[in-house]
C-alpha atoms as a PDB file:
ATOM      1  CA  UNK A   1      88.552 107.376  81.039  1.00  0.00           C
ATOM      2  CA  UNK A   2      89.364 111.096  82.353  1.00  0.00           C
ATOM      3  CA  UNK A   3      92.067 112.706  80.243  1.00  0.00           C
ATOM      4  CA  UNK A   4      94.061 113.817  82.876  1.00  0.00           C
ATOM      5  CA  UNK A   5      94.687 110.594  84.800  1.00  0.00           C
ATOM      6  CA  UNK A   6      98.899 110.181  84.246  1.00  0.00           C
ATOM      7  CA  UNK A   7      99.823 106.539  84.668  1.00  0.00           C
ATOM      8  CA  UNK A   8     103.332 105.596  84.722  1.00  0.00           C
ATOM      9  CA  UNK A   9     104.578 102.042  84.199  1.00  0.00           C
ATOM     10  CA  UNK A  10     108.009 101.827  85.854  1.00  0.00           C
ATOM     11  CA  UNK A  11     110.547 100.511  83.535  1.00  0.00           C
ATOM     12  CA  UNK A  12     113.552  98.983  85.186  1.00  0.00           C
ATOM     13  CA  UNK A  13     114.800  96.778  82.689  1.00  0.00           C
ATOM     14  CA  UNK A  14     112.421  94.053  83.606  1.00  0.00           C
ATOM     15  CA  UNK A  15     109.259  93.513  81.856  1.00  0.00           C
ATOM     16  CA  UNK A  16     107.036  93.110  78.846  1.00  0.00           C
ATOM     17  CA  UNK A  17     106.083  96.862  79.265  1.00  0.00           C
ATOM     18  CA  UNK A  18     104.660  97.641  75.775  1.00  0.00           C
ATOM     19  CA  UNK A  19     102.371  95.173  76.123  1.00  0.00           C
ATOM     20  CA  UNK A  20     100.884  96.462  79.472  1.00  0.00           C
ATOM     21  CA  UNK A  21     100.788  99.973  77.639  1.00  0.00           C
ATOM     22  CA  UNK A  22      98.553  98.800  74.890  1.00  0.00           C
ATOM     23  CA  UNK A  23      96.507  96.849  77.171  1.00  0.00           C
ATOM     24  CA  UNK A  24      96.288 100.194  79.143  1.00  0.00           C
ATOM     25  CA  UNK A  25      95.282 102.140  75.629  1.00  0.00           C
ATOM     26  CA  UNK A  26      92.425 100.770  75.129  1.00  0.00           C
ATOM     27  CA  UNK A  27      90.675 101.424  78.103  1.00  0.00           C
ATOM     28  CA  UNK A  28      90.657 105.424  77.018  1.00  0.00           C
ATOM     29  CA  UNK A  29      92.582 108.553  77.217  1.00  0.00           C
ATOM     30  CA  UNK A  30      94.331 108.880  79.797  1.00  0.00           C
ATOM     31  CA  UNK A  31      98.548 109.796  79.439  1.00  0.00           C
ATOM     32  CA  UNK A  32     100.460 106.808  79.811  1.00  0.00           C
ATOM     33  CA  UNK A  33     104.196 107.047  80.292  1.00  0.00           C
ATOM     34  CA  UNK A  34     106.791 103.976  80.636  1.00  0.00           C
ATOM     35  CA  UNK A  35     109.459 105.720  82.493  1.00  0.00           C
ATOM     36  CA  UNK A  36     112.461 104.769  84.920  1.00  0.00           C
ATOM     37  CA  UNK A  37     113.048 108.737  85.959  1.00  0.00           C
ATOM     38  CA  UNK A  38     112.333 109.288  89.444  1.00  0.00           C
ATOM     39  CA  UNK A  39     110.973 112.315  88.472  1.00  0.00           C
ATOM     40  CA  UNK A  40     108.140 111.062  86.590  1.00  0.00           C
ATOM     41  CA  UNK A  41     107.068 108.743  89.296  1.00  0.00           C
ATOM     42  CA  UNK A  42     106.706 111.376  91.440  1.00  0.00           C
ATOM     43  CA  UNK A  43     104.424 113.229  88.644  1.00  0.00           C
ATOM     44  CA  UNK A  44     102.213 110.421  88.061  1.00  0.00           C
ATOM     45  CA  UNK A  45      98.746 109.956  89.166  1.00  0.00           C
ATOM     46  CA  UNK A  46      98.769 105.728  89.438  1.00  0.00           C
ATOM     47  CA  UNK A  47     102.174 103.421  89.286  1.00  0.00           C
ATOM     48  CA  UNK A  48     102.155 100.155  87.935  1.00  0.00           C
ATOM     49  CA  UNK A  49     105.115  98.025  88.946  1.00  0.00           C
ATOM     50  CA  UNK A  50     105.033  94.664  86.034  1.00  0.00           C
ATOM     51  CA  UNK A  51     107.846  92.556  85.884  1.00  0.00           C
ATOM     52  CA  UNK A  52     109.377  89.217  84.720  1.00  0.00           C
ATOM     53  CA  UNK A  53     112.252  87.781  85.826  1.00  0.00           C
ATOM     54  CA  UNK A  54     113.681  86.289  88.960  1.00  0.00           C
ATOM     55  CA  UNK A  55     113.139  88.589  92.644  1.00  0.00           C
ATOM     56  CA  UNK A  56     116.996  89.393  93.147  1.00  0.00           C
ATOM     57  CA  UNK A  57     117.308  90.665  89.467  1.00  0.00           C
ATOM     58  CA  UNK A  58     114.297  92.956  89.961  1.00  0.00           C
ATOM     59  CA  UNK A  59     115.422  94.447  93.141  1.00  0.00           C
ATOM     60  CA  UNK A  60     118.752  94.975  91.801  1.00  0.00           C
ATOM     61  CA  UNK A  61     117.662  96.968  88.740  1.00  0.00           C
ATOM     62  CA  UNK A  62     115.001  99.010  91.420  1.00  0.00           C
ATOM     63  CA  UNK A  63     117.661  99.851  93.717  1.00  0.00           C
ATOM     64  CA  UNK A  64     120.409 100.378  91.650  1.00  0.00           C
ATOM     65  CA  UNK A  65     118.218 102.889  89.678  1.00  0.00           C
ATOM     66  CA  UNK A  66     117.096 104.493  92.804  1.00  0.00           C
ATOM     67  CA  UNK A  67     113.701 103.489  91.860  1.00  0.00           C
ATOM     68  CA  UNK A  68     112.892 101.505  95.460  1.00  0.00           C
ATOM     69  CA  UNK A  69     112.856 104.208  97.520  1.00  0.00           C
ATOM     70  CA  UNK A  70     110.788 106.336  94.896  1.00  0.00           C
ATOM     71  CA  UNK A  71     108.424 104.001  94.955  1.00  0.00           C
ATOM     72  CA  UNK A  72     108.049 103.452  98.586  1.00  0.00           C
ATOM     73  CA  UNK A  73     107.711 107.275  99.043  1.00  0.00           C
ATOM     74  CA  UNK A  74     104.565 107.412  96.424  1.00  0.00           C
ATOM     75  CA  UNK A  75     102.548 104.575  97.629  1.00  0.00           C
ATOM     76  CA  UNK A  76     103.081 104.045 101.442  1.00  0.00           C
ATOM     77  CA  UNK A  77     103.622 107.591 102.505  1.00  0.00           C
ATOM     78  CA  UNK A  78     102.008 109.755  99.559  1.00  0.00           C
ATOM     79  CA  UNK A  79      99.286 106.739  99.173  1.00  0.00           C
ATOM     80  CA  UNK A  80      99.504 107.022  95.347  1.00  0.00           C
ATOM     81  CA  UNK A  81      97.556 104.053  94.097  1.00  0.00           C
ATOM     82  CA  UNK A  82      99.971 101.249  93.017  1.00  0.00           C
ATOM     83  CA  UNK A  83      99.492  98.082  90.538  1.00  0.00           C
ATOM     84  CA  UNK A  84     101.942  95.474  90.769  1.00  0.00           C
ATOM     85  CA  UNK A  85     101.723  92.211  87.797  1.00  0.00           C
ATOM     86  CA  UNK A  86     103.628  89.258  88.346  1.00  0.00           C
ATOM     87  CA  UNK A  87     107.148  89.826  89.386  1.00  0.00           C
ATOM     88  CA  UNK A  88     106.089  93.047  90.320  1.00  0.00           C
ATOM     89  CA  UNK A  89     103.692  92.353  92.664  1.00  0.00           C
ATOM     90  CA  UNK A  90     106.310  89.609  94.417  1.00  0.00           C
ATOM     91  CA  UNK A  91     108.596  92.520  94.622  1.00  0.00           C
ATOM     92  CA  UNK A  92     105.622  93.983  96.851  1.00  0.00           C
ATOM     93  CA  UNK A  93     106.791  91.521  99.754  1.00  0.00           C
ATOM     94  CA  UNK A  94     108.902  91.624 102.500  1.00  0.00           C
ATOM     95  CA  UNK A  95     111.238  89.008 101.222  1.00  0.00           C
ATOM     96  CA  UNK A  96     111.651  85.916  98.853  1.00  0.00           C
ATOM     97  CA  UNK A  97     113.781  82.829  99.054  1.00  0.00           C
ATOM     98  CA  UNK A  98     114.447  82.818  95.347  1.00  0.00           C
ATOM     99  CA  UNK A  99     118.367  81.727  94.684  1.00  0.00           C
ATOM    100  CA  UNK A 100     118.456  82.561  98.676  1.00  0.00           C
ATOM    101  CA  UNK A 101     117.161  85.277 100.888  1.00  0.00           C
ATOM    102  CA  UNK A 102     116.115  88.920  99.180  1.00  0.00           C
ATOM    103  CA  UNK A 103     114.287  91.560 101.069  1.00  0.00           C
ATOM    104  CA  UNK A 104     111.909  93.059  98.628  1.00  0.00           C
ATOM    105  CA  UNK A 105     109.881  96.777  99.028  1.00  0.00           C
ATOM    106  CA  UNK A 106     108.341  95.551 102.066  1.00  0.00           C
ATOM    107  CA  UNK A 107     104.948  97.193 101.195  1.00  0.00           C
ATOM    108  CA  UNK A 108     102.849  94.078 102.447  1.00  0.00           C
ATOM    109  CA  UNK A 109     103.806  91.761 104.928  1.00  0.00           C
ATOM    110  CA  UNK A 110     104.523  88.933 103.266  1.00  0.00           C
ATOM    111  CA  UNK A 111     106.942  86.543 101.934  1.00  0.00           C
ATOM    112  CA  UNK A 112     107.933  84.793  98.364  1.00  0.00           C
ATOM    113  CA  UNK A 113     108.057  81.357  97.929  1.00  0.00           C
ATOM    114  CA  UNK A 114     108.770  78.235  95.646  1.00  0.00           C
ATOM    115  CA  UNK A 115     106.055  75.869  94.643  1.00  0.00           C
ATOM    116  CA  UNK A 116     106.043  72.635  96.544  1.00  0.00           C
ATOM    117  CA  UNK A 117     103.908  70.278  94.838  1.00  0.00           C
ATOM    118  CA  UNK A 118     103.072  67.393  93.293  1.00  0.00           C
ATOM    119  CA  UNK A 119     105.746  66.008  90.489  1.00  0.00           C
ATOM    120  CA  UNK A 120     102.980  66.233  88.087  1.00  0.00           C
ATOM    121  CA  UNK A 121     102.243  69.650  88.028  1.00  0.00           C
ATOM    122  CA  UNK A 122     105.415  71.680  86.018  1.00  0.00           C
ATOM    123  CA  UNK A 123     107.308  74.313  87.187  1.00  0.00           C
ATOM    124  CA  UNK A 124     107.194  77.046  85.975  1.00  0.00           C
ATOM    125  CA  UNK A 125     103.757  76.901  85.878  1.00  0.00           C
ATOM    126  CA  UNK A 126     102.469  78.455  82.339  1.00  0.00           C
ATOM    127  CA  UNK A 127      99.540  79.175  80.912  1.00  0.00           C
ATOM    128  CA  UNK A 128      95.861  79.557  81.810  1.00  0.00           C
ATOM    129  CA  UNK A 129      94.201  79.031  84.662  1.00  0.00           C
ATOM    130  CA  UNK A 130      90.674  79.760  86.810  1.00  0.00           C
ATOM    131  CA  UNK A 131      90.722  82.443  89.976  1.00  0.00           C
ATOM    132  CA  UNK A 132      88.523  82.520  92.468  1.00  0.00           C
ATOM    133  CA  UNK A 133      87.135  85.588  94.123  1.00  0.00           C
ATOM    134  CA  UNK A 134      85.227  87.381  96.152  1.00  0.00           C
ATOM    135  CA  UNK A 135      81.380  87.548  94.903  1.00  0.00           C
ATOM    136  CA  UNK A 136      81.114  91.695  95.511  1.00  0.00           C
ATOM    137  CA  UNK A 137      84.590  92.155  94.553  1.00  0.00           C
ATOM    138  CA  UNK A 138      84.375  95.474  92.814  1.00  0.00           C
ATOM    139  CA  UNK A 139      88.037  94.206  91.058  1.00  0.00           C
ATOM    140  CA  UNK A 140      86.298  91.064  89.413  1.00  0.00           C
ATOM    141  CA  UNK A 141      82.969  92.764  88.650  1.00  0.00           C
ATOM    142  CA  UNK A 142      81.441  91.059  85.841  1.00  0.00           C
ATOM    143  CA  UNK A 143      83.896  88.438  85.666  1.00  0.00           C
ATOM    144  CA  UNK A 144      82.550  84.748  85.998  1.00  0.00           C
ATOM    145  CA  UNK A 145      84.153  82.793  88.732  1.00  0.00           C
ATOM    146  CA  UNK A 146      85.609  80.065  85.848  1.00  0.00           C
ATOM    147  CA  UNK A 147      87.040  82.472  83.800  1.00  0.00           C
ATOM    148  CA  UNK A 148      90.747  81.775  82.786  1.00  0.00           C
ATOM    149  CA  UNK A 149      93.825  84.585  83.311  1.00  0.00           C
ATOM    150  CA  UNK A 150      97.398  83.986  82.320  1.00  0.00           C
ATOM    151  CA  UNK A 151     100.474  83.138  84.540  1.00  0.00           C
ATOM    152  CA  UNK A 152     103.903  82.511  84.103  1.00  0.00           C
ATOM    153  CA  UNK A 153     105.481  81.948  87.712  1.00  0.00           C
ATOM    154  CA  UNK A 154     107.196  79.623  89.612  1.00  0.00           C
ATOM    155  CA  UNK A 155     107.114  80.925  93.164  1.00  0.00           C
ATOM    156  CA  UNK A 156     103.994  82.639  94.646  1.00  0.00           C
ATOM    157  CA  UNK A 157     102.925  84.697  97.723  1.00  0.00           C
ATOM    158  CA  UNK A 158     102.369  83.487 101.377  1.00  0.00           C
ATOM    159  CA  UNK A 159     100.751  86.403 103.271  1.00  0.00           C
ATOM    160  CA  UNK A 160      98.079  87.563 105.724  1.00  0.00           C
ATOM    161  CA  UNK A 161      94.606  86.237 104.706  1.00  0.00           C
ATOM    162  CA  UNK A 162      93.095  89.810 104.726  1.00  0.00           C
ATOM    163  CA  UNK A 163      95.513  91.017 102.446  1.00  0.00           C
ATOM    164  CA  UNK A 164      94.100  88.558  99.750  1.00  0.00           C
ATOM    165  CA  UNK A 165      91.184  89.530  96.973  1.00  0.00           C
ATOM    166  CA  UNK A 166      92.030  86.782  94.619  1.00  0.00           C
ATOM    167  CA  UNK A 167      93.147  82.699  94.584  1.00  0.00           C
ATOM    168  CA  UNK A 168      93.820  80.077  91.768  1.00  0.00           C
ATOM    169  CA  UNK A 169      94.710  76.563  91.923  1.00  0.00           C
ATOM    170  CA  UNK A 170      98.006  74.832  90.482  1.00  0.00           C
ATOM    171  CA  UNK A 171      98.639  71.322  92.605  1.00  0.00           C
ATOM    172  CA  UNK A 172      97.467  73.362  95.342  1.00  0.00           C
ATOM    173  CA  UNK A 173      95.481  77.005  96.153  1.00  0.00           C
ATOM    174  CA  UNK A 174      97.711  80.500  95.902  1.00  0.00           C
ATOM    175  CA  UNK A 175      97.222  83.704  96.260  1.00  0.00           C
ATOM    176  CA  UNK A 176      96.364  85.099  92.822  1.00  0.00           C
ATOM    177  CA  UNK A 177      95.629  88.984  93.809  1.00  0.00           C
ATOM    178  CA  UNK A 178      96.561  90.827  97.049  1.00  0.00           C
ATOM    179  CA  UNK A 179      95.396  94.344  98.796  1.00  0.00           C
ATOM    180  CA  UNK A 180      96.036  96.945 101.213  1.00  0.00           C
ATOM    181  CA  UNK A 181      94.498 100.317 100.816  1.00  0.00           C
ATOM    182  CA  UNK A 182      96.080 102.008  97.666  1.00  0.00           C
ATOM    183  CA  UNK A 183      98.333  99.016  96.315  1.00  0.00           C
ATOM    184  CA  UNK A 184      97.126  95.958  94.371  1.00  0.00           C
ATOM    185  CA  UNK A 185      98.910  93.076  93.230  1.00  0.00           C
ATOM    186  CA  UNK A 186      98.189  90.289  90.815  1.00  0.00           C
ATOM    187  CA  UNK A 187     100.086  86.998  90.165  1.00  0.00           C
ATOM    188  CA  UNK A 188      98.345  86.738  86.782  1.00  0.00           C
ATOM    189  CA  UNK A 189      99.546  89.185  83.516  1.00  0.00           C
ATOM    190  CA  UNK A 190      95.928  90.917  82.718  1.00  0.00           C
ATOM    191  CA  UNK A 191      98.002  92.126  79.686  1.00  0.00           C
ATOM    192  CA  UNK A 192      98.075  88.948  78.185  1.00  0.00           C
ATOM    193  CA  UNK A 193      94.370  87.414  79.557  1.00  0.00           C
ATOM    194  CA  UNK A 194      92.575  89.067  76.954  1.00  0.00           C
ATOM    195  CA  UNK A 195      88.888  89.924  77.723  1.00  0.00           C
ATOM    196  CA  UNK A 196      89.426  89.243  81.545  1.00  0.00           C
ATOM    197  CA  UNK A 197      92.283  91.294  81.167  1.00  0.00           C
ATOM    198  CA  UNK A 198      90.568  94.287  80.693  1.00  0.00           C
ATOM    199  CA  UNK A 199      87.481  94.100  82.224  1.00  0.00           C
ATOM    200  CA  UNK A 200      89.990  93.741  85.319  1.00  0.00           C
ATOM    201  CA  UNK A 201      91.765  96.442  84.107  1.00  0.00           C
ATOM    202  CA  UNK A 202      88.721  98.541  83.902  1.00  0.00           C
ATOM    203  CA  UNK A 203      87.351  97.895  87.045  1.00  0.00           C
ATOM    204  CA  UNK A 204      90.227  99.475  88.582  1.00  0.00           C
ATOM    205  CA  UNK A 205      90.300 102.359  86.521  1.00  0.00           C
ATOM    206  CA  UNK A 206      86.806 102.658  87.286  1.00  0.00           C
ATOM    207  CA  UNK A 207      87.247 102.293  91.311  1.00  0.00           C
ATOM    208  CA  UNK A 208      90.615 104.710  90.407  1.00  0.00           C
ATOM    209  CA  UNK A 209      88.496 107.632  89.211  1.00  0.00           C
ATOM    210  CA  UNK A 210      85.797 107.183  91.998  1.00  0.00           C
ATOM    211  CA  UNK A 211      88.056 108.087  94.229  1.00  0.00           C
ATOM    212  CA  UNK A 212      87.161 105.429  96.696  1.00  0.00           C
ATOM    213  CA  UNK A 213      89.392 104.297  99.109  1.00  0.00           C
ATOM    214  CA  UNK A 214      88.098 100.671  99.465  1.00  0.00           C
ATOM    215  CA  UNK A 215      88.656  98.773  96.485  1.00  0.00           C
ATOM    216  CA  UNK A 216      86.657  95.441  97.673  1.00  0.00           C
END
């Protein structure tokens, strides 16, 4: 990986953020900074936006750090590639109706919702599960289609069918990865999916450092 790539990981409070760092580590050199100072964001070459936690929490801590509008300013006007994992990439969205109505950093269309399924199928849903995805997907290069990543989520994405790269199954299908130009979101943690993890990870580092503006 090119030594002078600087990736921040926004901390605001909300995440397992060492954990995306080492996953980050060993995919090569570049400078890898977990930082909630504006200024840093601003410095940085790629964002990634993780998260767990509930919507309302996460856009608290974002605004009340003045971290939102940062953020917005990078990747939709400055078109500084963006990562979001989890609760981060909900926090993409327009909105979610978690514990009521929360307008999020309205990168993507798009709105946050609760599972409605079948009894059977527990919520949160936990653990590991199969995506599906696109056969050229540049993303999910040398990934098989049944390999398992990790979630830990109870309410999931509803957005514009071009917008989505990635879908897994729990009671019913959800959107799993998202994209639109420079930012990227994933439902699953690819800091905690092991293999898959990385080679995801890699991929976009790879597309990253390309310099290509289509992704898949």
């Amino acid at each position: 990986m090119h030594k002078s790539l600087n990736v921040v990981i926004i901390d605001y409070g909300m995440g397992n953020l060492q954990s995306v760092k080492n996953a980050l580590e060993k995919l090569g050199n570049c400078k890898i900074t977990i930082s909630g100072k504006v200024k840093n964001i601003k410095k940085s070459d790629l964002l990634i936006l993780p998260g767990v936690g509930a919507f309302q929490d996460g856009m608290n801590e974002l605004n009340k750090r003045n971290l939102s509008k940062a953020i917005i300013q990078e990747t939709k006007y400055k078109k500084k590639p963006l990562l979001g994992i989890c609760l981060g990439m909900q926090l993409l969205f327009d909105h979610s109706e978690e514990n009521g109505f929360h307008k999020g950093l309205g990168l993507i269309k798009g709105s946050v919702k609760r599972f409605n399924i079948n009894k059977k199928f527990r919520i949160p849903h936990v653990g590991w599960n199969n995506i599906f995805f696109k056969k050229n997907s540049k993303l999910f290069k040398d990934i098989n289609f049944d390999k398992n990543f990790y979630f830990l989520h109870s309410y999931h994405v509803l957005t514009n069918k071009k917008y989505v790269v990635a879908k897994s199954n729990y009671g019913k299908n959800f959107v799993a990865g998202v994209l639109k130009k420079n930012i990227i979101g994933v439902q699953f943690h690819p800091e905690r999916s092991q293999a898959n993890g990385l080679v995801f990870l890699k991929n976009y580092f790879k597309i990253l450092l390309k310099n290509k503006k289509k992704y898949n």
